[in-house]
C-alpha atoms as a PDB file:
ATOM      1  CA  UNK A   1      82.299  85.217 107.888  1.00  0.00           C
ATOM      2  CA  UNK A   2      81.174  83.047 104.946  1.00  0.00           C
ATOM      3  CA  UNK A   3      81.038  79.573 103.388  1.00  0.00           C
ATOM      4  CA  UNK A   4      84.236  79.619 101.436  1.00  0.00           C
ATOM      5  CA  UNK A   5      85.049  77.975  98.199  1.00  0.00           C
ATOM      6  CA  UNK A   6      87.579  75.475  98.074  1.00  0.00           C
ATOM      7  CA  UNK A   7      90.564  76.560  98.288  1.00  0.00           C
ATOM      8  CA  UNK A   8      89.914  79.222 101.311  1.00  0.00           C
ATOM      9  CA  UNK A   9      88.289  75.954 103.233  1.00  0.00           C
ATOM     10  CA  UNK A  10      91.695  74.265 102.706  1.00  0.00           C
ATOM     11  CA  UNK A  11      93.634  77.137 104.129  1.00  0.00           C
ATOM     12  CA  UNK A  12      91.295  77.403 106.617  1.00  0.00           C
ATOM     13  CA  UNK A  13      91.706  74.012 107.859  1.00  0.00           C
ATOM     14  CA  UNK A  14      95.320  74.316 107.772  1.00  0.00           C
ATOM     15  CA  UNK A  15      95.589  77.128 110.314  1.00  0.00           C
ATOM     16  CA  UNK A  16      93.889  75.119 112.473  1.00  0.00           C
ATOM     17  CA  UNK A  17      95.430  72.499 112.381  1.00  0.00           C
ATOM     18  CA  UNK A  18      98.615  74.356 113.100  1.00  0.00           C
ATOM     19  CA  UNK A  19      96.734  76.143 116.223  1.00  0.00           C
ATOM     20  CA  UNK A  20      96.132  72.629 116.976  1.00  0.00           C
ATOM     21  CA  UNK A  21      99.584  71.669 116.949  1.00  0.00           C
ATOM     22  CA  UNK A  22     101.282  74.997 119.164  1.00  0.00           C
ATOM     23  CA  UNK A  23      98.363  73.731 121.755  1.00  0.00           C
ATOM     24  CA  UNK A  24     100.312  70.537 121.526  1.00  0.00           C
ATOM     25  CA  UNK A  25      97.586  68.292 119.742  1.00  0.00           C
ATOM     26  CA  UNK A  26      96.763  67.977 116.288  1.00  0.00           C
ATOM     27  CA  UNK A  27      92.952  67.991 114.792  1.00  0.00           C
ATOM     28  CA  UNK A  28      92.100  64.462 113.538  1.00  0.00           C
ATOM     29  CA  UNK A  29      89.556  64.311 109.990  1.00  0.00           C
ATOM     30  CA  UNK A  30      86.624  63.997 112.468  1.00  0.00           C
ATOM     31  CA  UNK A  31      87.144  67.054 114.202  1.00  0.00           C
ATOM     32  CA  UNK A  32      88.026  68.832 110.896  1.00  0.00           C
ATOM     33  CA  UNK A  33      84.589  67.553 109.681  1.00  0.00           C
ATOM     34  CA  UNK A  34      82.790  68.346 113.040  1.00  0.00           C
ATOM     35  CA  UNK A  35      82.625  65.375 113.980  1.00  0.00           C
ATOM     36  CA  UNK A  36      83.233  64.827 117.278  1.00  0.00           C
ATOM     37  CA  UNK A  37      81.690  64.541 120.769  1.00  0.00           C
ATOM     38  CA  UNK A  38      79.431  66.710 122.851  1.00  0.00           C
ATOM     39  CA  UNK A  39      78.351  68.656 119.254  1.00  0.00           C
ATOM     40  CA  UNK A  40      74.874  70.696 118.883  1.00  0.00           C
ATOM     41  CA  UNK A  41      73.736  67.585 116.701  1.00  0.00           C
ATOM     42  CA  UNK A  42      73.709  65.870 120.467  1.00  0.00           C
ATOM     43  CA  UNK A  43      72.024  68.239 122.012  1.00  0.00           C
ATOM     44  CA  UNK A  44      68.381  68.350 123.896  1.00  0.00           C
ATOM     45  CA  UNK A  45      65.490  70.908 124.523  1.00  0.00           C
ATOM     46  CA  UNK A  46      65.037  71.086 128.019  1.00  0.00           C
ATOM     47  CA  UNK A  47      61.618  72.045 129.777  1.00  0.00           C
ATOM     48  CA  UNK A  48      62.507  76.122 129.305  1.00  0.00           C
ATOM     49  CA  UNK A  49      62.917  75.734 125.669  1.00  0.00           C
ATOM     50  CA  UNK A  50      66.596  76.005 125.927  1.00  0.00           C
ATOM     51  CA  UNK A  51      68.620  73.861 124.583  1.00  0.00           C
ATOM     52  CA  UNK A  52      71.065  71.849 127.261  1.00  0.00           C
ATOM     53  CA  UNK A  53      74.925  72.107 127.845  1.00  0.00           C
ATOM     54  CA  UNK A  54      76.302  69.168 126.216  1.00  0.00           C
ATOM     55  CA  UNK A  55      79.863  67.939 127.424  1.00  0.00           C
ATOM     56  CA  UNK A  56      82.849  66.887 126.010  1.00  0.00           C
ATOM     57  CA  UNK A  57      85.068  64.203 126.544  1.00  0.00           C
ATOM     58  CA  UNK A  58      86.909  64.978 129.577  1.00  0.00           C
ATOM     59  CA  UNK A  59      84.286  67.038 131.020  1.00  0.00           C
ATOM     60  CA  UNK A  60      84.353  70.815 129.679  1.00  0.00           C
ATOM     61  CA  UNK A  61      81.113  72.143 128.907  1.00  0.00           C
ATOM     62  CA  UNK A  62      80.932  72.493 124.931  1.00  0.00           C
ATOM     63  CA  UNK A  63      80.994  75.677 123.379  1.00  0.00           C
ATOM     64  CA  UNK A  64      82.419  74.555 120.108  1.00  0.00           C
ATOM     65  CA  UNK A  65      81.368  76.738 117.199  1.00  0.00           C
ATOM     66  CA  UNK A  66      81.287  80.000 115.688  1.00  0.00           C
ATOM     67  CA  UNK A  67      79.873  83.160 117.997  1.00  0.00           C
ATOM     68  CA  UNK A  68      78.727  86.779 117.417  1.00  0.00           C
ATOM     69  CA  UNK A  69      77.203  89.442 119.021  1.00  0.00           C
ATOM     70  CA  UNK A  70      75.033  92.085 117.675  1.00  0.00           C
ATOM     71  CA  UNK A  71      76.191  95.066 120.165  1.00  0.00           C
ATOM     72  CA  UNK A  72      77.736  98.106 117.784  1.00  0.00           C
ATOM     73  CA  UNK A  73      81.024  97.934 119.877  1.00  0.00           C
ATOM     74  CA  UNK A  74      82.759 100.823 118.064  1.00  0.00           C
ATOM     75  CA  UNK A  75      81.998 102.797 121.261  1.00  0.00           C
ATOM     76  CA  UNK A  76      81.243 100.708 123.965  1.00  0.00           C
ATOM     77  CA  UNK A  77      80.072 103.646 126.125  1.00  0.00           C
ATOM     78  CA  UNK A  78      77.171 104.761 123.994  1.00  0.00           C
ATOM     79  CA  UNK A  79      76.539 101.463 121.778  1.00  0.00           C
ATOM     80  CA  UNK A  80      75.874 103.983 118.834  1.00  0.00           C
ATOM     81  CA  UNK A  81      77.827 104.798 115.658  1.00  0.00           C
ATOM     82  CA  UNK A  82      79.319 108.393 115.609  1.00  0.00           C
ATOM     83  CA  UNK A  83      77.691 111.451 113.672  1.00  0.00           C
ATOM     84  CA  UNK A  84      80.148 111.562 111.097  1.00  0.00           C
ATOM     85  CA  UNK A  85      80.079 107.746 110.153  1.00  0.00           C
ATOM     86  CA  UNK A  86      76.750 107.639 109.859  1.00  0.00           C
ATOM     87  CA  UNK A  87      76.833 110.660 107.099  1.00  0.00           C
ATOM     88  CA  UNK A  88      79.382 108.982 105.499  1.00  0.00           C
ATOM     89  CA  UNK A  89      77.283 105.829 105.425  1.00  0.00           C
ATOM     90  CA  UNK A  90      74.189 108.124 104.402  1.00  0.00           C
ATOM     91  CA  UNK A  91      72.446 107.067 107.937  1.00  0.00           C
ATOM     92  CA  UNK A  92      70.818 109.247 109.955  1.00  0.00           C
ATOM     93  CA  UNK A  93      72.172 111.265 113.068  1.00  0.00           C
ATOM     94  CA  UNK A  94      72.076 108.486 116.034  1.00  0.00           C
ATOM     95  CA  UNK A  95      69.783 109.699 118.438  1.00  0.00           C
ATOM     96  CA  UNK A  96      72.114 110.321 121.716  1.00  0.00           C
ATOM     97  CA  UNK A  97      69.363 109.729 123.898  1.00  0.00           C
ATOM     98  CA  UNK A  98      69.581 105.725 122.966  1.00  0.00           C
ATOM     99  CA  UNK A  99      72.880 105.433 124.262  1.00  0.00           C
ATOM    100  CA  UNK A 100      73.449 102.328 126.013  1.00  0.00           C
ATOM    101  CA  UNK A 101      76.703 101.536 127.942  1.00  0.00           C
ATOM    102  CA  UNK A 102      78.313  97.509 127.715  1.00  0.00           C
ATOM    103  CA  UNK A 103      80.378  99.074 130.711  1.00  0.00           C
ATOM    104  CA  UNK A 104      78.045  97.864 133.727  1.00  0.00           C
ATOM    105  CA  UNK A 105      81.024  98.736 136.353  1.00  0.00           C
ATOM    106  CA  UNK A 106      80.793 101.924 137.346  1.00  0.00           C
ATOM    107  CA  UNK A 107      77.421 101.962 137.626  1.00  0.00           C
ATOM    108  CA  UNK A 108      77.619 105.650 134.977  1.00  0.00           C
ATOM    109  CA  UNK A 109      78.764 103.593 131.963  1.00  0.00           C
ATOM    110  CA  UNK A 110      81.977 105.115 131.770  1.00  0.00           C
ATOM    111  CA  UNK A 111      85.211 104.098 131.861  1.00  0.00           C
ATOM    112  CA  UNK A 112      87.145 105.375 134.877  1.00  0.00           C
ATOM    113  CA  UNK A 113      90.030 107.044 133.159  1.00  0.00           C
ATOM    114  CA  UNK A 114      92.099 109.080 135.470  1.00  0.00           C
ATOM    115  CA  UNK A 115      92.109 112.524 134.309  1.00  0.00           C
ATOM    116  CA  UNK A 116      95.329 112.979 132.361  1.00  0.00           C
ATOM    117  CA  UNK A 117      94.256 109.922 130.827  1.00  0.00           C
ATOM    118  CA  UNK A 118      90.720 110.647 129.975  1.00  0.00           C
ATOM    119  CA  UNK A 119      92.442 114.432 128.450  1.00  0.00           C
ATOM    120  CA  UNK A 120      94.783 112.462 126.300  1.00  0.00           C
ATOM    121  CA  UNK A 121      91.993 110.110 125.121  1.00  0.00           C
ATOM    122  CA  UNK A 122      89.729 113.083 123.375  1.00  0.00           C
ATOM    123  CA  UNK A 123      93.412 114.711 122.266  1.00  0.00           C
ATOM    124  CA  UNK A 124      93.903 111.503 120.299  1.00  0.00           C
ATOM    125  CA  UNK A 125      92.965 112.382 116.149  1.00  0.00           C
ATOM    126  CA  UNK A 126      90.509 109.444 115.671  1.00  0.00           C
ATOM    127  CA  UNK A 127      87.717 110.135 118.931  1.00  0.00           C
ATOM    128  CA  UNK A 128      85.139 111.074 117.575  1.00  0.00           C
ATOM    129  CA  UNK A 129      81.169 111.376 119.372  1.00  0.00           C
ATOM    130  CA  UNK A 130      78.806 113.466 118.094  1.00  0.00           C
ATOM    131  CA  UNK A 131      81.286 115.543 115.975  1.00  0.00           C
ATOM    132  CA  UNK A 132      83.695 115.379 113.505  1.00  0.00           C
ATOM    133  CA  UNK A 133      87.413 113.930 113.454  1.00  0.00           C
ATOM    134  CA  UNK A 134      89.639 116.494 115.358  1.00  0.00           C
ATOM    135  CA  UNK A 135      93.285 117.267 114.109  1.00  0.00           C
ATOM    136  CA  UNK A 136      95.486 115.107 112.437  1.00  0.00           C
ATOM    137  CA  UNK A 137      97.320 112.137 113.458  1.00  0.00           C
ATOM    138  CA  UNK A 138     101.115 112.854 114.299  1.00  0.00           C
ATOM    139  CA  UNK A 139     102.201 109.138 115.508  1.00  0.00           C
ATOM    140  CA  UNK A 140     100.689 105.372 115.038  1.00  0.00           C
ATOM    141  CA  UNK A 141      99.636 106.103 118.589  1.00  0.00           C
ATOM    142  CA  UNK A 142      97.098 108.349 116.891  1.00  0.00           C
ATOM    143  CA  UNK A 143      95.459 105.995 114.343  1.00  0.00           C
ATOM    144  CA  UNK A 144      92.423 103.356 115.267  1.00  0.00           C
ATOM    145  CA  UNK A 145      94.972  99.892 116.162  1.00  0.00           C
ATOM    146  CA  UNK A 146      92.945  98.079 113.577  1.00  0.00           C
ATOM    147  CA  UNK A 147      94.101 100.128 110.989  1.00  0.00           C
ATOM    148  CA  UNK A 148      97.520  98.328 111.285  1.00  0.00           C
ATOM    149  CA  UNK A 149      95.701  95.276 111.814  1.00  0.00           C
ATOM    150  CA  UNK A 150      96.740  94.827 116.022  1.00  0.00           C
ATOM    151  CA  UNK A 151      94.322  92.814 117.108  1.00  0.00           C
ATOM    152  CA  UNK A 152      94.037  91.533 121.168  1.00  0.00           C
ATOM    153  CA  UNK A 153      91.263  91.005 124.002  1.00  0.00           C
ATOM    154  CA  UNK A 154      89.437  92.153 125.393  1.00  0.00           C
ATOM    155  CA  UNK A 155      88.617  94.217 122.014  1.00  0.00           C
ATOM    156  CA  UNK A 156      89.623  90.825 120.000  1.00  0.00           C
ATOM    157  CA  UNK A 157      86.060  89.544 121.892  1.00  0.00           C
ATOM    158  CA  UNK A 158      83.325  92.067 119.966  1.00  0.00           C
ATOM    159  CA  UNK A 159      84.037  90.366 116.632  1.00  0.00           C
ATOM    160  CA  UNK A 160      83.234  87.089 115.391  1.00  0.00           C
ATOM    161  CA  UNK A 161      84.620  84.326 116.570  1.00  0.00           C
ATOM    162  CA  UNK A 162      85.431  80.338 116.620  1.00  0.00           C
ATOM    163  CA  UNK A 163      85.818  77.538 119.515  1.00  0.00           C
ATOM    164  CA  UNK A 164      88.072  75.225 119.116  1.00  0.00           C
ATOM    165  CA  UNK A 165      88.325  72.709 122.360  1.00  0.00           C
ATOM    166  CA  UNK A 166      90.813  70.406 124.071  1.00  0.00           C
ATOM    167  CA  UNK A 167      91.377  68.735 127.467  1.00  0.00           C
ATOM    168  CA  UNK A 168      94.063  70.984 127.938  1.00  0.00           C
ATOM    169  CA  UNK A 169      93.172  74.232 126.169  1.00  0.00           C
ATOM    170  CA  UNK A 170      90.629  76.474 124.585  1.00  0.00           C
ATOM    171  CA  UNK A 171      91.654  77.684 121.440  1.00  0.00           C
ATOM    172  CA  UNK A 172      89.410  81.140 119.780  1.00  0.00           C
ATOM    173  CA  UNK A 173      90.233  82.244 116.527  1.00  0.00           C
ATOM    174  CA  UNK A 174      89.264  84.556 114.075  1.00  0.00           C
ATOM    175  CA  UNK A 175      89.197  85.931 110.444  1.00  0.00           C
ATOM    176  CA  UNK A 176      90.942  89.609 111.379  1.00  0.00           C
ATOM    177  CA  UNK A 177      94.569  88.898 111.017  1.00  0.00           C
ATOM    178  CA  UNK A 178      94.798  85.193 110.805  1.00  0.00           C
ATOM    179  CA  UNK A 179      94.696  86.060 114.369  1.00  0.00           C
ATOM    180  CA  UNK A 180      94.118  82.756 117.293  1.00  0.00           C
ATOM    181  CA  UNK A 181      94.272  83.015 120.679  1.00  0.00           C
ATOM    182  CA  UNK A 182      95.433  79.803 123.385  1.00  0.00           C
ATOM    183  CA  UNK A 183      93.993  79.911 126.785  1.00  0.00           C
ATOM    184  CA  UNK A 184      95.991  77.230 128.710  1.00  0.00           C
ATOM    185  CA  UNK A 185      93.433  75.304 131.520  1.00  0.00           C
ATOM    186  CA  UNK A 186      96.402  73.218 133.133  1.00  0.00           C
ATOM    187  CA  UNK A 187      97.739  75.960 134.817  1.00  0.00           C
ATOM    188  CA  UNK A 188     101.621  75.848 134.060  1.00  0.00           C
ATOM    189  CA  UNK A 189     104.525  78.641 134.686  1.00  0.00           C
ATOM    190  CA  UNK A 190     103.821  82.280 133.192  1.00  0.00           C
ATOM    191  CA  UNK A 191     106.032  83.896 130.377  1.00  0.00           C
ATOM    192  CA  UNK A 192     108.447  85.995 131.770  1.00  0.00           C
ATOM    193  CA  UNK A 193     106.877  89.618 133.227  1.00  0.00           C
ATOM    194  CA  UNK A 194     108.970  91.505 130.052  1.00  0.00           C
ATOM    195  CA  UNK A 195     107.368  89.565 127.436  1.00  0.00           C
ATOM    196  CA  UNK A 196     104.352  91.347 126.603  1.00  0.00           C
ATOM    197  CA  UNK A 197     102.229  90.123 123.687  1.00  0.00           C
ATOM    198  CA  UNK A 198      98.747  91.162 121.594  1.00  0.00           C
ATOM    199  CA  UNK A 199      97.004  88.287 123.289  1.00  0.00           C
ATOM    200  CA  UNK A 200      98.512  88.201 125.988  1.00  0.00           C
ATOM    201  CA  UNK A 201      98.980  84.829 128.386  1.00  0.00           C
ATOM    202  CA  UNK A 202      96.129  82.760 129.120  1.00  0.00           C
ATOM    203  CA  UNK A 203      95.046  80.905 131.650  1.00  0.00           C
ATOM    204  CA  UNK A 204      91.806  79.302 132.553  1.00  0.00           C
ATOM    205  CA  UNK A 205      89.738  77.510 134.534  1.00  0.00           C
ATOM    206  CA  UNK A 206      86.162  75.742 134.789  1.00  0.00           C
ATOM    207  CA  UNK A 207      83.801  77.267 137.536  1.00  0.00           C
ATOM    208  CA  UNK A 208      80.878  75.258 136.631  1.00  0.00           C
ATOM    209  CA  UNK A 209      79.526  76.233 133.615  1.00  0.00           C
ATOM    210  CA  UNK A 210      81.712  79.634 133.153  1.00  0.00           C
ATOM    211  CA  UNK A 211      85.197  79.457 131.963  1.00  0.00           C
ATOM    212  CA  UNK A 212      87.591  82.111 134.010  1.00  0.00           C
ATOM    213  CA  UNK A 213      90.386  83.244 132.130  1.00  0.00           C
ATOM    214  CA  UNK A 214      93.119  85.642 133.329  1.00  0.00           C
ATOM    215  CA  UNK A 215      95.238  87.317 131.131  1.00  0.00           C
ATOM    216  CA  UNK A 216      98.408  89.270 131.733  1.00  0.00           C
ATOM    217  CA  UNK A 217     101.332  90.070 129.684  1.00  0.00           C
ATOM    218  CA  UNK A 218      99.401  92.447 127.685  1.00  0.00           C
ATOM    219  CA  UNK A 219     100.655  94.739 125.353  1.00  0.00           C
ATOM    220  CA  UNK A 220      99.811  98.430 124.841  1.00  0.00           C
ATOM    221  CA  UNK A 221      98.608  98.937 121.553  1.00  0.00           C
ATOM    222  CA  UNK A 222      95.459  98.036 120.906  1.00  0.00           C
ATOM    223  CA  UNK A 223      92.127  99.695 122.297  1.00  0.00           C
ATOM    224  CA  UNK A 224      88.954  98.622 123.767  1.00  0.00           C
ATOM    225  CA  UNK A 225      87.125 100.167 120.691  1.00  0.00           C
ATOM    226  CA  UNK A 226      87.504 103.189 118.583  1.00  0.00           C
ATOM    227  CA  UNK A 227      87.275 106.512 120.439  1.00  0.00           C
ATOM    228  CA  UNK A 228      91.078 106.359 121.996  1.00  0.00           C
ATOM    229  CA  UNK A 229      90.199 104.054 124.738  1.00  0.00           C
ATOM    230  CA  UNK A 230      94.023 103.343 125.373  1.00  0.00           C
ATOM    231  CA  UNK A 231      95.525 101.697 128.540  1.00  0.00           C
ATOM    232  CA  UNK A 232      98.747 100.583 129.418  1.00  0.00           C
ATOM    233  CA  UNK A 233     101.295  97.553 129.391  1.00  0.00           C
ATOM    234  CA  UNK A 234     100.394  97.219 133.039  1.00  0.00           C
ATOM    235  CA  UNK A 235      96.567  96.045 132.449  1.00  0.00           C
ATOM    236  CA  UNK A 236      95.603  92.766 133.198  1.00  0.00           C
ATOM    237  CA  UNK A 237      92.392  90.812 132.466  1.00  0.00           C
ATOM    238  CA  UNK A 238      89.815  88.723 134.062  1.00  0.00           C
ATOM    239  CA  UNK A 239      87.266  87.366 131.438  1.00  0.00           C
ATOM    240  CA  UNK A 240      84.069  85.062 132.461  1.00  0.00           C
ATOM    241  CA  UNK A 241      82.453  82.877 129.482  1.00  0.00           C
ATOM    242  CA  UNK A 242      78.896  81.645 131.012  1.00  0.00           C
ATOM    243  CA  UNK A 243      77.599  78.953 128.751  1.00  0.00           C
ATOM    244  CA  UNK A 244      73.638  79.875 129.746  1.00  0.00           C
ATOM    245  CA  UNK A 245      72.335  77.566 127.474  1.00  0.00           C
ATOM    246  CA  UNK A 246      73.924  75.499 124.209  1.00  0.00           C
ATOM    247  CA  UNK A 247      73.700  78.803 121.953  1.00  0.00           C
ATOM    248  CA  UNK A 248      73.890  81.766 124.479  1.00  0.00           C
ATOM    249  CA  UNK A 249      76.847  83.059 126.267  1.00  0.00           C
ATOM    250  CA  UNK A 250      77.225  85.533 128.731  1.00  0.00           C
ATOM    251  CA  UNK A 251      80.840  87.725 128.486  1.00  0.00           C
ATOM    252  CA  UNK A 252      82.241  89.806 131.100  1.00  0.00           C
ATOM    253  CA  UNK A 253      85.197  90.944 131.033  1.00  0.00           C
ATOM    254  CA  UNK A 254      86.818  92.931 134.592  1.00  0.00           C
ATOM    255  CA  UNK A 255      90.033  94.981 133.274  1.00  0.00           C
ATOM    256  CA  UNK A 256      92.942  96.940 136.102  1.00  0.00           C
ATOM    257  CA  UNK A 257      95.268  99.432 134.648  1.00  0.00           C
ATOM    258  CA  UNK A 258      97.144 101.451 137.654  1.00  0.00           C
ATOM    259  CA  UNK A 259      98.430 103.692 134.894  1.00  0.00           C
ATOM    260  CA  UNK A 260      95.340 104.851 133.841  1.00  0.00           C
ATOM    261  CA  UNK A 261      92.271 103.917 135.629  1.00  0.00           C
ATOM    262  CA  UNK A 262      91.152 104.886 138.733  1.00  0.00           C
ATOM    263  CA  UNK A 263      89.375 101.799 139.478  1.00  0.00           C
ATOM    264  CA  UNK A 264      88.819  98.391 137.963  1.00  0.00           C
ATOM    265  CA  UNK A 265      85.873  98.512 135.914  1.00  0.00           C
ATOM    266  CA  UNK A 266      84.162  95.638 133.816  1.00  0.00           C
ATOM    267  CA  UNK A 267      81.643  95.536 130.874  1.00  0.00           C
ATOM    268  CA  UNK A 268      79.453  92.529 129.303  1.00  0.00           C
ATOM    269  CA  UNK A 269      78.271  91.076 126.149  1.00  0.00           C
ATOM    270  CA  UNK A 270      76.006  89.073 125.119  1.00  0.00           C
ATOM    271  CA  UNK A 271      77.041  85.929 122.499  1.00  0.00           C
ATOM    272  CA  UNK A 272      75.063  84.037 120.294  1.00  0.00           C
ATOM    273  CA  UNK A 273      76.001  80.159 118.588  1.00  0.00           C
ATOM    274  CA  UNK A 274      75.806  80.847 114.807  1.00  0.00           C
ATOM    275  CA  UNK A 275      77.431  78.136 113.151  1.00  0.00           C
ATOM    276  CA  UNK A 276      78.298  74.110 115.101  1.00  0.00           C
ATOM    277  CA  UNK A 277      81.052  71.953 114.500  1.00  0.00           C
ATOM    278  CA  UNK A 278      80.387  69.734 111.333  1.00  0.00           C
ATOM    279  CA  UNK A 279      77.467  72.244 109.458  1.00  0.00           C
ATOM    280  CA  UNK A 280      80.113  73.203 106.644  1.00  0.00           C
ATOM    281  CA  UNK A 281      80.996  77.029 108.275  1.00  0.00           C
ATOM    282  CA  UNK A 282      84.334  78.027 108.713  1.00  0.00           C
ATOM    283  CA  UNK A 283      86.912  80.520 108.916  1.00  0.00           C
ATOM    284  CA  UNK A 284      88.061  82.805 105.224  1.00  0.00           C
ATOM    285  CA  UNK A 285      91.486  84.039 104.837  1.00  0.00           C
ATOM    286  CA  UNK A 286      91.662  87.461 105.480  1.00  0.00           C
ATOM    287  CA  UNK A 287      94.571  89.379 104.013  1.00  0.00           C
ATOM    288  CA  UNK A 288      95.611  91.812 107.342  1.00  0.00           C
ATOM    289  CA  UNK A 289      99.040  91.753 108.619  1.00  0.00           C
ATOM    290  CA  UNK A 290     100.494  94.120 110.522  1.00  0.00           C
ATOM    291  CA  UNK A 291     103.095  96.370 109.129  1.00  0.00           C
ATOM    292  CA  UNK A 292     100.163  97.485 106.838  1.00  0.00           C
ATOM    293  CA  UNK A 293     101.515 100.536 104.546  1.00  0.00           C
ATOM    294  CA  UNK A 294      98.712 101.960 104.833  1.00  0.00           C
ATOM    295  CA  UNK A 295      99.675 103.638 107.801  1.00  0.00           C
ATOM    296  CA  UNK A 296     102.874 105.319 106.629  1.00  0.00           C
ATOM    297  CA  UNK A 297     100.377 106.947 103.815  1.00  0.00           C
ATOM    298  CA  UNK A 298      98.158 108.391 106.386  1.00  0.00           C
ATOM    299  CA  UNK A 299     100.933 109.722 108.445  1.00  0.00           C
ATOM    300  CA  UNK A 300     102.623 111.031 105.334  1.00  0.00           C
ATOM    301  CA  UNK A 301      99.344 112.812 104.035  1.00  0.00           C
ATOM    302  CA  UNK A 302      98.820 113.857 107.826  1.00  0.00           C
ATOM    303  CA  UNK A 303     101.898 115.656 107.522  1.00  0.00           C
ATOM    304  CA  UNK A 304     101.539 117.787 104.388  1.00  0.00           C
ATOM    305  CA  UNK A 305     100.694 121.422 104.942  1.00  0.00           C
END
């Protein structure tokens, strides 16, 4: 993310507003300035040093803003960068013996795959730890998601994000894909059980200062980073936003796949405020759709003896 020049900050602005209006409001010039209640600029240092949950309006603590994390997420079962990245990058060999899981559910730091699962994972072109890329890739199902720009939670969560709130919705959204993503908090019917989506369907609710949100209607396409963690259209999603303080936040996310898991397992970030409402930061255009032609290349190149 960066401060944008004019023109982006326009655009910007008008994709929210249009997130805005599918969540059945529309931003007013105060919000789009920042301006509105409950903001950082309201804020106060309590006793700890930590700066106090402010409110908004109708009651929802305020998380409003821009967040980031600075886990490497590109294998969440290690937290390090694989050996043939970092050669590319001119970096040195990542020591193994720093690995450090964000799965905290099985207690290992794996994820549970069943074992046909876990055998087609390492089969799949683009896994890569500690050695180089194996074989070539003979489908889409065998190139990283966010090559072709796919782009859905829980992996949608280790990039940079903004907050958007209402009284009846929480609204992230992102730079990758023009992508946005509505978590309903009024409850309401669910989408029909064929519909199955990137982002799924939302819903959320308030447990003090944690927002629950479970998803379902997932999709099967994306990953959970980029060593062929794949599930299936049958995973569902229970995500847990603790606001600790006015810039921290605690994610866990708790994911079930039948298909492919043996258990439900669940792994956590850690999120830090970057950027409030109103200090002049927002969202760039960022020129990923999917349907990239990229991909047919690759596949095509793949293919050649």
């Amino acid at each position: 993310m960066r401060r944008t020049w004019f023109g982006s900050a326009i655009a910007a602005k008008v994709r929210l507003g249009i997130v805005g209006a599918m969540a059945g409001w529309l931003l007013t010039p105060a919000q789009m300035s920042g301006q509105v209640s409950g903001q950082a600029s309201g804020q106060t240092q309590s006793r700890s040093g930590q700066t106090a949950v402010t409110r908004t309006p109708d009651g929802q603590p305020d998380f409003q803003g821009f967040w980031a994390t600075d886990a490497y997420t590109a294998d969440m079962e290690t937290g390090l960068p694989d050996d043939e990245t970092a050669t590319l990058q001119g970096q040195a060999r990542p020591d193994r013996a720093k690995a450090v899981s964000a799965v905290i559910d099985p207690p290992d730091g794996l994820i549970p795959y069943q074992p046909w699962a876990a055998a087609r994972r390492v089969s799949i072109p683009s896994f890569r730890r500690g050695e180089t890329s194996r074989g070539k890739p003979s489908t889409v199902r065998d190139i990283r998601p966010r090559t072709f720009c796919l782009h859905g939670p829980p992996r949608s969560m280790f990039t940079d994000f903004q907050v958007v709130q209402t009284a009846g919705s929480v609204v992230l959204a992102w730079e990758f894909n023009h992508a946005y993503r509505l978590i309903h908090l009024n409850g309401g019917p669910r989408i029909a059980p064929n519909v199955k989506l990137a982002m799924g369907d939302s819903r959320g609710r308030w447990e003090g200062n944690t927002l629950v949100v479970d998803t379902t209607n997932l999709n099967d396409w994306d990953w959970f980073d980029y060593t062929g963690t794949f599930r299936t259209a049958a995973m569902t999603l229970v995500e847990r936003f603790t606001i600790t303080d006015a810039n921290t936040m605690q994610y866990r996310a708790t994911i079930e796949d039948p298909n492919v898991f043996t258990r439900p397992w669940t792994f956590q970030l850690m999120f830090k405020r970057t950027h409030t409402p109103g200090d002049g930061y927002e969202l760039i255009e960022h020129a990923c759709v999917e349907g990239e032609r990229g991909v047919a290349a690759l596949l095509e190149e793949a293919a050649r003896p």
